[in-house]
Protein backbone atom coordinates (compact mmCIF):
# COMPACT_ATOMS: atom_id res chain seq x y z
CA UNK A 1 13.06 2.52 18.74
CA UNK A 2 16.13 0.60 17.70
CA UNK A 3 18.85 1.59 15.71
CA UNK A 4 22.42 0.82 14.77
CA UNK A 5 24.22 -2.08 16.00
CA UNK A 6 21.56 -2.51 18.42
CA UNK A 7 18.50 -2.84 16.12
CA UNK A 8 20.96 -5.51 13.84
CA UNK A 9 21.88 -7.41 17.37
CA UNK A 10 18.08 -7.35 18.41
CA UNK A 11 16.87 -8.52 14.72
CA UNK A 12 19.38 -11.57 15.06
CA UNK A 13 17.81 -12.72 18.37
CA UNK A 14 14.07 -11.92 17.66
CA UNK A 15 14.14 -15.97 16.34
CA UNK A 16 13.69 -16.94 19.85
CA UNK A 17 9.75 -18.20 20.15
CA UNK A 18 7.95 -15.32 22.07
CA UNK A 19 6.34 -16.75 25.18
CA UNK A 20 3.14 -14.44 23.84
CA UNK A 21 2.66 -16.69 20.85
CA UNK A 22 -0.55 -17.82 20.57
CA UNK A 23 -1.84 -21.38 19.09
CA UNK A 24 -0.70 -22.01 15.22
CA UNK A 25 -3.86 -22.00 12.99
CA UNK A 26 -3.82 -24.91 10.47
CA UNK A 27 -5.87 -25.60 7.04
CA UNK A 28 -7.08 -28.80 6.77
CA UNK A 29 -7.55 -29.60 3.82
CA UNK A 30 -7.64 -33.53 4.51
CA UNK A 31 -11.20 -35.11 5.45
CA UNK A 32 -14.28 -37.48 4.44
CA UNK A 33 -15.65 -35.20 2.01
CA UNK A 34 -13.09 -34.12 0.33
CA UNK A 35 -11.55 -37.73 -0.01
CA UNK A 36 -15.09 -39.03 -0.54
CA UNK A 37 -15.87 -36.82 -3.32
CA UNK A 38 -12.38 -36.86 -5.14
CA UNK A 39 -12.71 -40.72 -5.76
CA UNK A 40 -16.09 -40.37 -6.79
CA UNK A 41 -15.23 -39.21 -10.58
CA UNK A 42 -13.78 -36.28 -12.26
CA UNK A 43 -12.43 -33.32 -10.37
CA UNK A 44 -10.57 -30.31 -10.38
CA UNK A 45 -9.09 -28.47 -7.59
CA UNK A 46 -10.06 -24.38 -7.36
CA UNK A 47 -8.17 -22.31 -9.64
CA UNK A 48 -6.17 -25.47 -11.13
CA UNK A 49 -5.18 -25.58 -14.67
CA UNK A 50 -7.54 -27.85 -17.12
CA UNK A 51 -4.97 -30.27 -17.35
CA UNK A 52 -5.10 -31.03 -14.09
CA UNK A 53 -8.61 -32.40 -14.62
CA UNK A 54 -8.17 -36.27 -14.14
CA UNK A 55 -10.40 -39.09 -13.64
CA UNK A 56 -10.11 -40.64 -10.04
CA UNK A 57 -10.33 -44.79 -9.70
CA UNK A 58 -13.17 -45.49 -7.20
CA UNK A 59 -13.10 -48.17 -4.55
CA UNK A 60 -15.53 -49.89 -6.48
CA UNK A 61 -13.31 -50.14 -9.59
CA UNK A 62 -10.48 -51.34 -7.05
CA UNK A 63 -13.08 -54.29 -5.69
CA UNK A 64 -13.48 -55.26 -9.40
CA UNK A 65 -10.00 -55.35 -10.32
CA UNK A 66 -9.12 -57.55 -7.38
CA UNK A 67 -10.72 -59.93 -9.29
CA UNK A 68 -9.66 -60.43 -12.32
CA UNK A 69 -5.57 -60.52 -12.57
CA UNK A 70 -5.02 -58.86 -16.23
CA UNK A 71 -7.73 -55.71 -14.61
CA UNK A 72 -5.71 -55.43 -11.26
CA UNK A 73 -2.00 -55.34 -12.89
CA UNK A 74 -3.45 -52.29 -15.43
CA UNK A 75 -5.37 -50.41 -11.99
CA UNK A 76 -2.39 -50.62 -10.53
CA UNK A 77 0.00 -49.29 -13.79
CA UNK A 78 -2.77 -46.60 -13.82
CA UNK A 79 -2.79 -45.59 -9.62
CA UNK A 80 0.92 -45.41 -10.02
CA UNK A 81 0.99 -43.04 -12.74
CA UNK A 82 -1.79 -41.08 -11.14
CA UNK A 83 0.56 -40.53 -7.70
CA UNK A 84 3.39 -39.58 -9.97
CA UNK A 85 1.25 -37.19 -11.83
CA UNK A 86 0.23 -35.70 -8.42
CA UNK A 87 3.78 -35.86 -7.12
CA UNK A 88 5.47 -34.16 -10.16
CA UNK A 89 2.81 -31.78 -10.60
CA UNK A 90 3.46 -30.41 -7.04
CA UNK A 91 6.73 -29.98 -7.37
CA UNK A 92 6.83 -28.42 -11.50
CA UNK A 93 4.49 -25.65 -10.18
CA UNK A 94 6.39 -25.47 -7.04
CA UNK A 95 9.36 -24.41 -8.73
CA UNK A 96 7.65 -22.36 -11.24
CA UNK A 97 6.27 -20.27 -8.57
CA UNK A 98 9.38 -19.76 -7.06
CA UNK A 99 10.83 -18.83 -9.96
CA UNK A 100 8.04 -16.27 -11.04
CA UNK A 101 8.07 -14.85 -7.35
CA UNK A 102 11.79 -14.30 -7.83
CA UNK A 103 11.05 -12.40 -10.76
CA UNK A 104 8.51 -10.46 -9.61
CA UNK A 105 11.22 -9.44 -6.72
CA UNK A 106 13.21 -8.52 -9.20
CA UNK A 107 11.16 -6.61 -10.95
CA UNK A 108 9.36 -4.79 -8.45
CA UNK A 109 13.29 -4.01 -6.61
CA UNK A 110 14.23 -2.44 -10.65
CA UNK A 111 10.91 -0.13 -10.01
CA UNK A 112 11.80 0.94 -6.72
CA UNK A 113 15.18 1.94 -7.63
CA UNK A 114 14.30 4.21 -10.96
CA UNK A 115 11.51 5.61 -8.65
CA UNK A 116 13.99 6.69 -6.10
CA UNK A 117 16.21 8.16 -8.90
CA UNK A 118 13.53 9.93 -10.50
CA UNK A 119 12.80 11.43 -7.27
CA UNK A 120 16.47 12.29 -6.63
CA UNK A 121 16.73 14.08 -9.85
CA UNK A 122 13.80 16.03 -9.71
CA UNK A 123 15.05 17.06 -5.95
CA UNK A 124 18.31 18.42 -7.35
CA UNK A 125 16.29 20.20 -10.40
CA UNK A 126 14.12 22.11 -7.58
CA UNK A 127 17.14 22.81 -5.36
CA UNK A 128 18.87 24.29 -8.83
CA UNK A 129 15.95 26.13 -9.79
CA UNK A 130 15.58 27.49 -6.53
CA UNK A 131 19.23 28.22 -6.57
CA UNK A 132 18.91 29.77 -10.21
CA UNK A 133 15.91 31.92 -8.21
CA UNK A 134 17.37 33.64 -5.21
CA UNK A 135 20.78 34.60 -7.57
CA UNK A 136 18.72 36.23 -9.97
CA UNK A 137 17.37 38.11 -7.39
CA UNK A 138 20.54 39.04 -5.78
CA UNK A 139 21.39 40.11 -9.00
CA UNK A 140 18.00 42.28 -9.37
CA UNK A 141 19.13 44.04 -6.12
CA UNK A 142 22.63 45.09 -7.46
CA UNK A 143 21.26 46.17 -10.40
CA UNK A 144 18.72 48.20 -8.37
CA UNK A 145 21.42 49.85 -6.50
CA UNK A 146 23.38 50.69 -9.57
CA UNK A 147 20.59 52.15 -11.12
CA UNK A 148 19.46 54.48 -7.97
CA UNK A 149 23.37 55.60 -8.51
CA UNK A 150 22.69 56.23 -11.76
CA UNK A 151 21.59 54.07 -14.41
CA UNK A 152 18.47 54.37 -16.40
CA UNK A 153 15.29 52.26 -17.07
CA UNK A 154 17.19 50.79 -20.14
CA UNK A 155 20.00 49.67 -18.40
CA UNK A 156 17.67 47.71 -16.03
CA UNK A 157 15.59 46.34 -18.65
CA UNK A 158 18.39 44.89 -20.09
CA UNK A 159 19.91 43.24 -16.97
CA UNK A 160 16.22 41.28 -16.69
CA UNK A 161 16.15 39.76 -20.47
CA UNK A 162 16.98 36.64 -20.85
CA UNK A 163 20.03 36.35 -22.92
CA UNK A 164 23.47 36.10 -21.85
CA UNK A 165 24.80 38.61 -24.40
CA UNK A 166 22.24 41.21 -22.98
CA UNK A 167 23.56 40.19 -19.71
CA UNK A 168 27.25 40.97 -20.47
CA UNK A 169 25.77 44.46 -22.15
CA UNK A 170 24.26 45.47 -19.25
CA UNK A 171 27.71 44.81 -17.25
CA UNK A 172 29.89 46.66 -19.60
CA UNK A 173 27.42 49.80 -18.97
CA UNK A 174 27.23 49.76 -15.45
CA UNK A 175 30.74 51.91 -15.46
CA UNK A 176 34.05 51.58 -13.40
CA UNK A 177 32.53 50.23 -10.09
CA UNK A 178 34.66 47.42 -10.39
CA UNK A 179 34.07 45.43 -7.21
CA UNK A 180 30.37 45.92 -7.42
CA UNK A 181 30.80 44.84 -11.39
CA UNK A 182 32.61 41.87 -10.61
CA UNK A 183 30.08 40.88 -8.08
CA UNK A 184 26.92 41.21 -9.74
CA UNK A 185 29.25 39.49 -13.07
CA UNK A 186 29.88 36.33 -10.24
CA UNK A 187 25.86 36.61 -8.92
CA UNK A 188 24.72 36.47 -12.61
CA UNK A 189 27.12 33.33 -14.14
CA UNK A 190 25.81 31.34 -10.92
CA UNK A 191 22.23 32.37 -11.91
CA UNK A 192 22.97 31.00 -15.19
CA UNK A 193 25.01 27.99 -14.40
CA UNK A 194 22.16 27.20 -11.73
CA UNK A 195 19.53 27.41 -14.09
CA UNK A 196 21.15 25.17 -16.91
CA UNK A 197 21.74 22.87 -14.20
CA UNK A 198 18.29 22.70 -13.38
CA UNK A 199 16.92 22.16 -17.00
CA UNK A 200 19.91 19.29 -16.94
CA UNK A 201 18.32 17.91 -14.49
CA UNK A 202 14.44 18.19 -14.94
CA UNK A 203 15.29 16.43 -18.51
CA UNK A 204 17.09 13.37 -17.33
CA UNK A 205 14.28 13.45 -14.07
CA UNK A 206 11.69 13.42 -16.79
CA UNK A 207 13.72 10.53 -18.54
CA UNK A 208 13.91 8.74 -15.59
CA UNK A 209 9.94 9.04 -14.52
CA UNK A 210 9.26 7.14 -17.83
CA UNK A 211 11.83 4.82 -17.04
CA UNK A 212 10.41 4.22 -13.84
CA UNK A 213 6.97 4.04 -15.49
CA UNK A 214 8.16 1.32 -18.23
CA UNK A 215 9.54 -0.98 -14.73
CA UNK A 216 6.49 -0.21 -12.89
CA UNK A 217 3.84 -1.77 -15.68
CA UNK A 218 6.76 -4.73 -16.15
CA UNK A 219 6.68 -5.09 -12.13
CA UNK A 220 2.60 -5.63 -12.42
CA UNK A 221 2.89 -8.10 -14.57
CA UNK A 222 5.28 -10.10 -12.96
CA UNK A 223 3.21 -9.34 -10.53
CA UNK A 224 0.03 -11.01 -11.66
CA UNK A 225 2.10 -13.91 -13.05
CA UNK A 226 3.54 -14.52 -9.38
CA UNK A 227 0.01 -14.84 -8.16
CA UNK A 228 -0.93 -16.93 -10.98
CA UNK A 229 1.92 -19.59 -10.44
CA UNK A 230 1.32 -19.57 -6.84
CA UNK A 231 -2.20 -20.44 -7.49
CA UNK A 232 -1.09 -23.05 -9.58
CA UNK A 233 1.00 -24.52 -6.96
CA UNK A 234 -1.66 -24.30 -4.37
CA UNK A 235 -4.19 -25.92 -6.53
CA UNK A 236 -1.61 -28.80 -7.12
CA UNK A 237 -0.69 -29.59 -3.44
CA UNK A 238 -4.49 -29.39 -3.16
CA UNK A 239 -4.76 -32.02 -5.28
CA UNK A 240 -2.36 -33.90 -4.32
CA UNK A 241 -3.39 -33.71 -0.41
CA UNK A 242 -7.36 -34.59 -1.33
CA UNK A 243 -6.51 -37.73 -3.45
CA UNK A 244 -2.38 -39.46 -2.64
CA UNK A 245 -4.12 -40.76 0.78
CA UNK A 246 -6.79 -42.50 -0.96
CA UNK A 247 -4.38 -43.55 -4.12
CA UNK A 248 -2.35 -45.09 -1.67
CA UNK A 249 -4.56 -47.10 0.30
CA UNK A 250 -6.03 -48.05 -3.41
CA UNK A 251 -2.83 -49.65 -4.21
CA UNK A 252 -1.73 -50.74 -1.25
CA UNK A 253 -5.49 -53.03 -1.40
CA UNK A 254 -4.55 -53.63 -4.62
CA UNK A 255 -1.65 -55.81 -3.74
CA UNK A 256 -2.47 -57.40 -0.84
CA UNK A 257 -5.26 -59.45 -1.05
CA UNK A 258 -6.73 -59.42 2.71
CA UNK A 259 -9.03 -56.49 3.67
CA UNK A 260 -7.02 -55.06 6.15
CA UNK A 261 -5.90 -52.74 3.88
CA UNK A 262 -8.87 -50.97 3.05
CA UNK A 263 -10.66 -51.70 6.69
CA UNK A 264 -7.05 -49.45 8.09
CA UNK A 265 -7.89 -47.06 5.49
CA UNK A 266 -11.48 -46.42 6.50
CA UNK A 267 -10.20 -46.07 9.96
CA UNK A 268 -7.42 -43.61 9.05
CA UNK A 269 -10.44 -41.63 7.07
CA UNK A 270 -12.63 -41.83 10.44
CA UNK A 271 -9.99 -40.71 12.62
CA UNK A 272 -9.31 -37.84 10.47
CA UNK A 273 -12.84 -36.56 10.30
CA UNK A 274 -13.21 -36.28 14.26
CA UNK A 275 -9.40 -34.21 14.01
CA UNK A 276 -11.17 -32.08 11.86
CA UNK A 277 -14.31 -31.76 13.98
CA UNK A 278 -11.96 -30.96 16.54
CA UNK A 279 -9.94 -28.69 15.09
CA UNK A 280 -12.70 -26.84 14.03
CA UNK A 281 -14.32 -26.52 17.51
CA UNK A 282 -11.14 -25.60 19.18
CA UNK A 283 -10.85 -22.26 16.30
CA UNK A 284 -13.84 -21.46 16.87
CA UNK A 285 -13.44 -21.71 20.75
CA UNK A 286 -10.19 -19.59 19.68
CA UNK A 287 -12.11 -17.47 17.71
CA UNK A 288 -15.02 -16.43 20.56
CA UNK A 289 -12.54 -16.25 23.87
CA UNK A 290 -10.44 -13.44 21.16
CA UNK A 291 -13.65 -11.39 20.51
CA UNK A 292 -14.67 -11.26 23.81
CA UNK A 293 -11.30 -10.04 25.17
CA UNK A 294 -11.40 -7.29 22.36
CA UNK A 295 -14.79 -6.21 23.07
CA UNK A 296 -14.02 -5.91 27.27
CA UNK A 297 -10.43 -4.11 25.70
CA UNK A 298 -12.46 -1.76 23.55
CA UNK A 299 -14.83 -0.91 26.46
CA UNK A 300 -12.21 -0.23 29.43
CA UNK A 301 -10.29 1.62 26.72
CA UNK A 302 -14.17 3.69 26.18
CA UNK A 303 -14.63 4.04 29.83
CA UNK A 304 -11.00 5.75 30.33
CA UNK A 305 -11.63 8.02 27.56
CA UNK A 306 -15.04 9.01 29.36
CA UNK A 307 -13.34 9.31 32.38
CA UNK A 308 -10.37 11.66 31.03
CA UNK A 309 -13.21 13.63 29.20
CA UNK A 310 -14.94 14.53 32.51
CA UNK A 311 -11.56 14.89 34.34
CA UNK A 312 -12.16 11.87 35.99
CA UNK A 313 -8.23 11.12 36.85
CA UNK A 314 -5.70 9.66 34.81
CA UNK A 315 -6.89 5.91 34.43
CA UNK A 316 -6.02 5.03 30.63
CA UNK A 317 -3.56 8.42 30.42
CA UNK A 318 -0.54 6.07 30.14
CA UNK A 319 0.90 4.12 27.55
CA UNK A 320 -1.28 1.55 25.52
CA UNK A 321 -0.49 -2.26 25.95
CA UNK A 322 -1.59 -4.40 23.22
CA UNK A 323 -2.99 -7.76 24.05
CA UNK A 324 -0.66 -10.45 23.73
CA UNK A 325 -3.43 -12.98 21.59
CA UNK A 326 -6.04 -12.34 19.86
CA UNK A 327 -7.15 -8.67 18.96
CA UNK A 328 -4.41 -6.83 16.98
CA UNK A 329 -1.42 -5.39 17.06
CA UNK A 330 -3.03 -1.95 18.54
CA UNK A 331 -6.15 0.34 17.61
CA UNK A 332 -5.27 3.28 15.74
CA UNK A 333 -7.85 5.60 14.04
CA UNK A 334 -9.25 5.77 10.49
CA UNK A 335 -9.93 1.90 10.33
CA UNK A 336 -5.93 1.18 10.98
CA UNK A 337 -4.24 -0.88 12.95
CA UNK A 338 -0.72 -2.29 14.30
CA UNK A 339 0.36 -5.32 12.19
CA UNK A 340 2.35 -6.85 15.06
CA UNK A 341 2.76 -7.18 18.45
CA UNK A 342 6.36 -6.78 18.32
CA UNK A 343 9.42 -4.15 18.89
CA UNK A 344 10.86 -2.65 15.90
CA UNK A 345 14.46 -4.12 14.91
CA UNK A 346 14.87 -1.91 11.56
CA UNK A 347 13.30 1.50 10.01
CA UNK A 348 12.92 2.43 6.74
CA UNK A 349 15.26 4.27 4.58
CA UNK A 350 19.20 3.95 4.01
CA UNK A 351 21.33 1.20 5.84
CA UNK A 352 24.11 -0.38 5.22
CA UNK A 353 23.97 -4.31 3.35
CA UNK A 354 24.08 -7.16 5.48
CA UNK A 355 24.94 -10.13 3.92
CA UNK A 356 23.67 -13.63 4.54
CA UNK A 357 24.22 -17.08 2.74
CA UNK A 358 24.13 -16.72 -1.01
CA UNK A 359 22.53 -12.69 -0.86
CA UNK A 360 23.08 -9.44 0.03
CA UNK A 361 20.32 -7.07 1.76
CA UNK A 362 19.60 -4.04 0.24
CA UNK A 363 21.20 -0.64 1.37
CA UNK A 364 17.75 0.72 1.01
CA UNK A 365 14.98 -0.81 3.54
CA UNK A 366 11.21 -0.73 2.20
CA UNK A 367 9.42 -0.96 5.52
CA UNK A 368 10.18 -1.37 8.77
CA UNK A 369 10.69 -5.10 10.88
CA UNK A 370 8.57 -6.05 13.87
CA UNK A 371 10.00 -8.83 15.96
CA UNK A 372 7.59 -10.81 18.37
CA UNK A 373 9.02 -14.36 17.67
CA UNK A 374 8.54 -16.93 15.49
CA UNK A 375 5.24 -18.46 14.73
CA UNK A 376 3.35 -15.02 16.65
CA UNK A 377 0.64 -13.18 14.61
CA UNK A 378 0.61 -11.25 12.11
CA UNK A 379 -2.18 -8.78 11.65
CA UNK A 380 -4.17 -7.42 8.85
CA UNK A 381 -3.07 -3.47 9.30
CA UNK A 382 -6.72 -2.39 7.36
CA UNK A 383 -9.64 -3.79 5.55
CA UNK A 384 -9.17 -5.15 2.27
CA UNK A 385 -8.75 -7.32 -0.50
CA UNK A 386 -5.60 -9.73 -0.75
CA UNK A 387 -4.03 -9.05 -3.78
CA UNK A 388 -1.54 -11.27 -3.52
CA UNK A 389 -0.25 -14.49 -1.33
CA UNK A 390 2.66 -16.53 -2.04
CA UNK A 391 6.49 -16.71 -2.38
CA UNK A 392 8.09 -13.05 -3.09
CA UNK A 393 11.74 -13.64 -4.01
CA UNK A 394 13.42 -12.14 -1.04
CA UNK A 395 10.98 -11.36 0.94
CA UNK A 396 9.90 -15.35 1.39
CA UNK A 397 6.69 -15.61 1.68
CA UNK A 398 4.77 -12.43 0.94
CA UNK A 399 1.42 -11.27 1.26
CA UNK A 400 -0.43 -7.54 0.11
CA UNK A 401 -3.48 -6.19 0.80
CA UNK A 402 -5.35 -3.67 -1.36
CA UNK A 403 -6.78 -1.07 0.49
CA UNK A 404 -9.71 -1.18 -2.25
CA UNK A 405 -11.53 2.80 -1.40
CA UNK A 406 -9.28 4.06 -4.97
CA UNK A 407 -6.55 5.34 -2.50
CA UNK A 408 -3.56 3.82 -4.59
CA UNK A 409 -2.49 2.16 -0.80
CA UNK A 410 -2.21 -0.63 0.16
CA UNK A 411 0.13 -2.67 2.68
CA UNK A 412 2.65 -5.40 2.46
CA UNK A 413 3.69 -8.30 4.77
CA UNK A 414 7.27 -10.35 4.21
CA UNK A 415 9.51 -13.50 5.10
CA UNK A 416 6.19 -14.89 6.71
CA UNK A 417 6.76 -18.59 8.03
CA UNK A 418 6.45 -21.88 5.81
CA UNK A 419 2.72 -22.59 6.01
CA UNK A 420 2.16 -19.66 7.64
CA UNK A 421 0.23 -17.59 5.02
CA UNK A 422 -3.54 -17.77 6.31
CA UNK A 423 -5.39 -16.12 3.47
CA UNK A 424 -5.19 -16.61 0.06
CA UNK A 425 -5.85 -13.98 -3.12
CA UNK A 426 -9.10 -12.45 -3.62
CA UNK A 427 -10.28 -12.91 -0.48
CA UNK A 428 -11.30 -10.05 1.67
CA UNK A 429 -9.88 -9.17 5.04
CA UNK A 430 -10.63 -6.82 7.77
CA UNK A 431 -8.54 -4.72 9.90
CA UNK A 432 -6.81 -6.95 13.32
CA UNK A 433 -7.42 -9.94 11.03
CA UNK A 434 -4.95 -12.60 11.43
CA UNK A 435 -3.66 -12.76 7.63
CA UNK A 436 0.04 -14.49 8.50
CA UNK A 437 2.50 -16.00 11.32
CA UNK A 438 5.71 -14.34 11.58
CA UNK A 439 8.87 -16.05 10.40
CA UNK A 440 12.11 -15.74 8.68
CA UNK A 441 11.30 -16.89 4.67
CA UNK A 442 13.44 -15.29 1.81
CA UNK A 443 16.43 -12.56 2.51
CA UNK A 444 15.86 -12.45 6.38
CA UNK A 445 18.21 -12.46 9.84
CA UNK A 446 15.57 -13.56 12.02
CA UNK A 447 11.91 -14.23 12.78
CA UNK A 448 10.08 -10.85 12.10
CA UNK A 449 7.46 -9.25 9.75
CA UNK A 450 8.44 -6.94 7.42
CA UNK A 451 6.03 -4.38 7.03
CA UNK A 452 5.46 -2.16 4.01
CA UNK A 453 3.21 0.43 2.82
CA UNK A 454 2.44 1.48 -0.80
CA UNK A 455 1.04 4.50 -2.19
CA UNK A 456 0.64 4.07 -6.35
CA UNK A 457 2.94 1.59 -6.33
CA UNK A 458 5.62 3.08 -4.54
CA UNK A 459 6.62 2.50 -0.65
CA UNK A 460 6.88 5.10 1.59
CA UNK A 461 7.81 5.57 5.17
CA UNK A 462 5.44 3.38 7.41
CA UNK A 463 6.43 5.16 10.86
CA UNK A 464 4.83 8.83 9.75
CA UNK A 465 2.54 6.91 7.80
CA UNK A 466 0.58 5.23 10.82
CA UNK A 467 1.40 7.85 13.22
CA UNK A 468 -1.19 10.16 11.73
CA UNK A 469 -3.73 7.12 12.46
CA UNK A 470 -2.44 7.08 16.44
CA UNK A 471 -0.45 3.88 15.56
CA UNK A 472 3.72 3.96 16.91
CA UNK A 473 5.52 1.54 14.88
C-alpha cells in the first residue's frame, strides 16, 4: 500500500493506459428505429421535460415542400430553428447540470465537514468525561485514606456531593495533613474543571449534530436536483443525437434539388444499422467469453478450497490474482466485491492539499484511489440500485449505488472518464457489474477511481470496511 510521496508520484503516473484495459463499451443511441420513429411525428425523449415535446418534419413533408417554393423556404426557416432548438437545448441543460452537480459538491463537502466536527467534539466530551471520571475517583481514594486515619461517615459523605462549596468543606475538615490536603484539593479542581469541560463540549457537539443534520437534508436535495439536471441533459443530447442527423439531411435535400442528398442519407442510415448490429454482436461476444472465464475462475478457486479442506497441498494458498477483463475487481464475501483492478495511490483520512489548475484538494480524503489506467473498468462493488449518475463537482463524473437491504450503505465512484458512465439512475446493478471506465474528470491528478463508502450519509474508511468481506483495497 502506497503512501507519502510515493502514493502522490504513483497517482501522477497512473494516466498511462494500462496494457490490461479491456475494449471501451459504447451506447448507441444512433440507428433506423430510432431515426425512423423520431421523424414520424411527435416525440419525447425518456425523462425529458414537456417542453421538449416537438413535432418532427417527415420526409414526406420535405418531398412536398420541394415543390412548391413559398412551402420549401418556410420548411426550411422551421428545420433551422428545430437544429437550434436541439443545439441550445443541449448545451442550457448541459450547463445547468454542471452547475447543480457543483452544488451538490458543495453541499455534500459542508455535510462532511460539520459531521467530522460533531464527531470531534463529542470525542473530546468523552475523553473529558472520562477524565472528570478517573479524578473523582482518585479523589474517592484519598478521601478513603483520610477517613481510615480518622474521619467519619460525614466527612465522606460530604466529599461525594456534588457541590463545590461542600467540596471545599470537606477539605477544610480533613485537618493539618497538608500535602495530602493539597493533593486531594489539586485531584478535586481537575475533577471539576474536567467535568465542566465535558458539558462544554457535549453542548456545542449537540449544536453541531443539528448543524450537521440541517447540511445533510440541504446535501439531499441538491442531491436529487443534481440527478434531475443530469437527466435533463441526457434526455437533451438524446434528442438531439436521434433527430440533428435526419434534420440535416432534411435540409440539406431541401436545398439542393437532385436526390443525392436524400439517396446519401439513406445510405448513411443503412450503414449505421449494420454498426449497430455489429456492435451489438461483438458485446455480447464480450459479454459470453467474460462469463465463461468467471465461471472456470470461480471453479479452480472451488477446487483449491476443496483441496486445502482435505489437506490436499497448498494449490490456491497464495495470493489471489484478479482477472485482468471481465469478472471484477476480486470476490470478497457477503455479496462484495473489488471495484477495480488497480493499486491503491491514496487512503482515506488526513493528507495534505494538493493543488491543481484553478482548485485545491481537500486535506481530508473520502475514499481511497485505485489506479489501473485510463479507460480500464470500473466495477459495481455490490448489488444495487443507482442512485445517482452524472457530473459531481469535483469529483467529475460521479456515480452511487444504493445498497437497497435498509443498511443506510451504499458506495460511491468518482472522476470517471467523459462518456464513461455506463449506467444511468434507477437502474439496478449487480455486484462485478461494469457500472464506469476509469478516468481523471473533476479535482483529479491522474486516471483512477475514487472509491467511497457511505453509511447514513456519512463516509467511512473503505480499507476496514471491505476487509471484513475478504476484499484488500
Amino acid at each position: 500500500m502506497l503512501t507519502g510521496t510515493d502514493t502522490r508520484r504513483k497517482r501522477g503516473a497512473s494516466s498511462v493506459r494500462s496494457r490490461h484495459t479491456s475494449p471501451r463499451p459504447r451506447r448507441f443511441i444512433l440507428g433506423l428505429a430510432a431515426l425512423t420513429f423520431a421523424v414520424a411525428g411527435t416525440i419525447m425523449a425518456p425523462g425529458a421535460p414537456a417542453a421538449f415535446a416537438v413535432t418532427y418534419p417527415s420526409w414526406d413533408d420535405v418531398q412536398a415542400a420541394k415543390n412548391d417554393e413559398s412551402a420549401k423556404a418556410g420548411q426550411i426557416t422551421e428545420i433551422e430553428g428545430l437544429i437550434a432548438t436541439l443545439n441550445n437545448n443541449v448545451a442550457t441543460t448541459q450547463q445547468a447540470a454542471q452547475d447543480a452537480g457543483n452544488a451538490y459538491f458543495d453541499a455534500q463537502q459542508a455535510f462532511a465537514l460539520a459531521s467530522s466536527k460533531a464527531d470531534t467534539l463529542q470525542s473530546q466530551a468523552d475523553q473529558q468525561a472520562q477524565a472528570a471520571t478517573d479524578a473523582a475517583k482518585k479523589a474517592g481514594e484519598v478521601a478513603a485514606q483520610l477517613y481510615r486515619n480518622g474521619g467519619d461517615d460525614t466527612t465522606l459523605q460530604l466529599f461525594f456531593s456534588d457541590s463545590a462549596k461542600s467540596a471545599d468543606d470537606i477539605l477544610s475538615e480533613l485537618g493539618q495533613a497538608d500535602m495530602l490536603l493539597e493533593q486531594n484539593k489539586a485531584i478535586y479542581d481537575a475533577a471539576v474543571l474536567a467535568r465542566n469541560n465535558a458539558q462544554s463540549l457535549t453542548n456545542q457537539a449537540e449544536v453541531q449534530r443539528a448543524e450537521r443534520d440541517r447540511l445533510q437534508l440541504e446535501a439531499q436535495q441538491k442531491f436529487a436536483a443534481a440527478q434531475e439536471a443530469a437527466q435533463a441533459a441526457q434526455a437533451a443530447l438524446e434528442a438531439q443525437q436521434a433527430n440533428l442527423a435526419t434534420l440535416e439531411a432534411q435540409l440539406a435535400a431541401l436545398k439542393d434539388n437532385t436526390t443525392k442528398v436524400v439517396a446519401a442519407y439513406e445510405e448513411g442510415v443503412r450503414v449505421a444499422e449494420e454498426e449497430r448490429i455489429a456492435r451489438e454482436k461483438a458485446a455480447e461476444e464480450e459479454r459470453q467469453r467474460a462469463a465463461e472465464e468467471e465461471r472456470q475462475r470461480r471453479e479452480q478457486e472451488q477446487q483449491n478450497n476443496n483441496n486445502n479442506n482435505s489437506g490436499g497441498g497448498d494449490t490456491g494458498g497464495g495470493d489471489y490474482t484478479p482477472p485482468t477483463s471481465g469478472g471484477n475487481g476480486g470476490n470478497g464475501s457477503g455479496g462484495w466485491v473489488r471495484p477495480s483492478n488497480g493499486v491503491e495511490t491514496s487512503d482515506y483520512g488526513p493528507r495534505y492539499s494538493q493543488c491543481g489548475s484553478g482548485y485545491c484538494a481537500s486535506s481530508f480524503h473520502e475514499g481511497v484511489d485505485l489506479a489501473s489506467g485510463c479507460g480500464s473498468y470500473i466495477y459495481a462493488a455490490h448489488s444495487g440500485t443507482v442512485a445517482y449518475s452524472g457530473y459531481n463537482g469535483g469529483y467529475g463524473n460521479y456515480i452511487r449505488i444504493s445498497n437497497d437491504d435498509g443498511s443506510g450503505i451504499a458506495t460511491g465512484y468518482g472522476h470517471i472518464q467523459y462518456g464513461g458512465l455506463l449506467v444511468g439512475y434507477g437502474q439496478w446493478v449487480n455486484a462485478g457489474d461494469v457500472i464506469a471506465l476509469e478516468g481523471n474528470t473533476g479535482n483529479s491528478f491522474g486516471c483512477h477511481v475514487h472509491y467511497e463508502v457511505y453509511v447514513n450519509g456519512s463516509t467511512t474508511n473503505p480499507t476496514p470496511f471491505m476487509a471484513q468481506f475478504g476484499i484488500e483495497v
